[in-house]
Protein backbone atom coordinates (compact mmCIF):
# COMPACT_ATOMS: atom_id res chain seq x y z
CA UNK A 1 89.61 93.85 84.26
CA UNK A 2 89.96 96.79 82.08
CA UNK A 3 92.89 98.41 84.07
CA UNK A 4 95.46 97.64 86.79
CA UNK A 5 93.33 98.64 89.46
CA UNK A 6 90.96 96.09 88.81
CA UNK A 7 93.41 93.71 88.02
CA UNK A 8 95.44 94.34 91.33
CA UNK A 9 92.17 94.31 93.46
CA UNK A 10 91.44 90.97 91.69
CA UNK A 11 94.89 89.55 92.45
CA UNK A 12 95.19 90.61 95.90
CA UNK A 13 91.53 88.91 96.79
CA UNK A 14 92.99 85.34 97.04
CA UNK A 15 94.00 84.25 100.55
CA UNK A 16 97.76 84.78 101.39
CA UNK A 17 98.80 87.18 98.32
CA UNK A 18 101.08 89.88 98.81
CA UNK A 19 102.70 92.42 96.12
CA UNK A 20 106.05 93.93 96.05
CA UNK A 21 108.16 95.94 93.66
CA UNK A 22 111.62 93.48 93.45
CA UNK A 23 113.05 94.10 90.09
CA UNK A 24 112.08 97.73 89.51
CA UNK A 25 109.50 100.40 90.08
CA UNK A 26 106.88 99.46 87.65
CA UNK A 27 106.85 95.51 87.68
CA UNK A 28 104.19 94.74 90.30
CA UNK A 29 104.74 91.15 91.49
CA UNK A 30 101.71 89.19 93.37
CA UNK A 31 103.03 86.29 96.03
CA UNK A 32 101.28 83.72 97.43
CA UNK A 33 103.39 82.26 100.70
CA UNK A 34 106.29 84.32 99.30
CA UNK A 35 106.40 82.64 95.60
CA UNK A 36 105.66 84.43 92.72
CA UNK A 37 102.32 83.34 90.69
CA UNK A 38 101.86 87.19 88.84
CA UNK A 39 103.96 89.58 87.51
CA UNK A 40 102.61 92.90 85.73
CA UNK A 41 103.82 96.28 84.36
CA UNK A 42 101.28 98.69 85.87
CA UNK A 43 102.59 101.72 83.49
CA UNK A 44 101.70 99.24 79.95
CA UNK A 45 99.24 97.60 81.56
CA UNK A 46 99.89 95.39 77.89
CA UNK A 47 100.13 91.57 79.99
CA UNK A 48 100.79 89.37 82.87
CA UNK A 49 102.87 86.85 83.37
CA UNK A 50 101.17 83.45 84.66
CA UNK A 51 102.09 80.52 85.95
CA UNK A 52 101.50 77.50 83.73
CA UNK A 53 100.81 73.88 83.78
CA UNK A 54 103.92 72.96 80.48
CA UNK A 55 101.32 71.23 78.64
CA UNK A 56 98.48 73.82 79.25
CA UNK A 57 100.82 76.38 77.93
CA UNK A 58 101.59 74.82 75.08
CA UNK A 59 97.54 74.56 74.12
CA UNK A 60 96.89 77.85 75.12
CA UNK A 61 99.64 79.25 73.07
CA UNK A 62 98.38 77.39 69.90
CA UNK A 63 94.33 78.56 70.55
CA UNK A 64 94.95 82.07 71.26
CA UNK A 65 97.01 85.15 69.55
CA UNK A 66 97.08 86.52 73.28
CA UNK A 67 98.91 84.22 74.80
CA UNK A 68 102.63 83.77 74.40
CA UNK A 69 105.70 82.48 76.32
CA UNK A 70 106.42 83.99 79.57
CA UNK A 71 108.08 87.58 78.58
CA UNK A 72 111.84 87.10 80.86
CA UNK A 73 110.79 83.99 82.07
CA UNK A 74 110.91 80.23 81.97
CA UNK A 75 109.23 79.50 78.65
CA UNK A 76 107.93 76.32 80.06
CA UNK A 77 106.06 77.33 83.19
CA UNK A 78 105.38 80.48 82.62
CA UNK A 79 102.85 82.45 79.81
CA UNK A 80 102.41 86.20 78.69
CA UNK A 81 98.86 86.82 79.04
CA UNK A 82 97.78 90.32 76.93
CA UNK A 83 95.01 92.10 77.93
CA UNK A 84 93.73 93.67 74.62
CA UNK A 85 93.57 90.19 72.95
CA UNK A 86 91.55 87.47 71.61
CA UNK A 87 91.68 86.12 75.46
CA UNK A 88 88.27 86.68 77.19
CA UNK A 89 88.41 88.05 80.25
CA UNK A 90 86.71 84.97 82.06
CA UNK A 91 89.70 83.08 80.53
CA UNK A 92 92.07 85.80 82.27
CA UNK A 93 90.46 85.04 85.33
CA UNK A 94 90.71 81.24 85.02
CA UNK A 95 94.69 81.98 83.95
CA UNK A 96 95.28 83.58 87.40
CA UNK A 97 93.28 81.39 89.66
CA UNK A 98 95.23 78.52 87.90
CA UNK A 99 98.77 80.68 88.09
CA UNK A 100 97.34 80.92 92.16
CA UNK A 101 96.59 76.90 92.23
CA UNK A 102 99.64 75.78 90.68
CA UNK A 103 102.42 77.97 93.29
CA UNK A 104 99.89 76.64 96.21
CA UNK A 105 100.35 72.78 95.30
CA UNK A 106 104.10 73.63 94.75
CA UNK A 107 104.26 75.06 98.40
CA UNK A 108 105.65 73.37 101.46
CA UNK A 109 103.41 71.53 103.55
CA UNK A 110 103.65 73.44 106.39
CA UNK A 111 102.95 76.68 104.37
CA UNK A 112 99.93 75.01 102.81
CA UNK A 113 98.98 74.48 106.17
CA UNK A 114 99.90 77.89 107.46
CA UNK A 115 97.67 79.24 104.36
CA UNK A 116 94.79 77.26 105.03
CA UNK A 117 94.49 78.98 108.56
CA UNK A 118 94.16 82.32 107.25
């Protein structure tokens, strides 16, 4: 995922995600069920923000360069992922399917349940 189109086509291919705009005009947000689980500036294209398991985040933080706390976000749960890094980009793609898992097991039951029938 070399640029945001890619990166947005790939976010938008798991079941339930929308994107809005809600803090300004370049900071794409990606929503599962209406909770966040991506956030990205598509004029830098420099990182994401991902969802993240506290303890994962730690790890991740220590192993790569790329990977740092969550840029205006909670430091514990959330991680700034940079695209031009030491972070492959099958690790990217594990970092926002788990960012994806993590709001889903968070969500109501009867949004789980409304997801499931899409």
């Amino acid at each position: 995922m070399n640029n945001i189109e890619d990166f947005r086509e790939y976010c938008l291919s798991f079941k339930g995600v929308t994107e809005k705009f809600p803090f300004d005009e370049t900071t794409l947000v990606f929503y599962v069920m209406n909770k966040m689980f991506c956030l990205v500036d598509i004029e830098t294209f420099e990182f994401c923000n991902l969802k993240c398991d506290p303890d994962q985040a730690e790890e991740l933080r220590a192993e790569h360069n790329g990977i740092k706390p969550g840029y205006h976000m909670s430091k514990k749960h959330w991680n700034s992922v940079y695209f031009n890094s030491d972070v492959s980009p099958k690790l990217l793609q594990e970092l926002v399917v788990n960012s994806y898992d993590l709001v889903v097991k968070g969500l109501t039951k009867k949004d789980q349940t409304v997801l499931k029938e899409m």
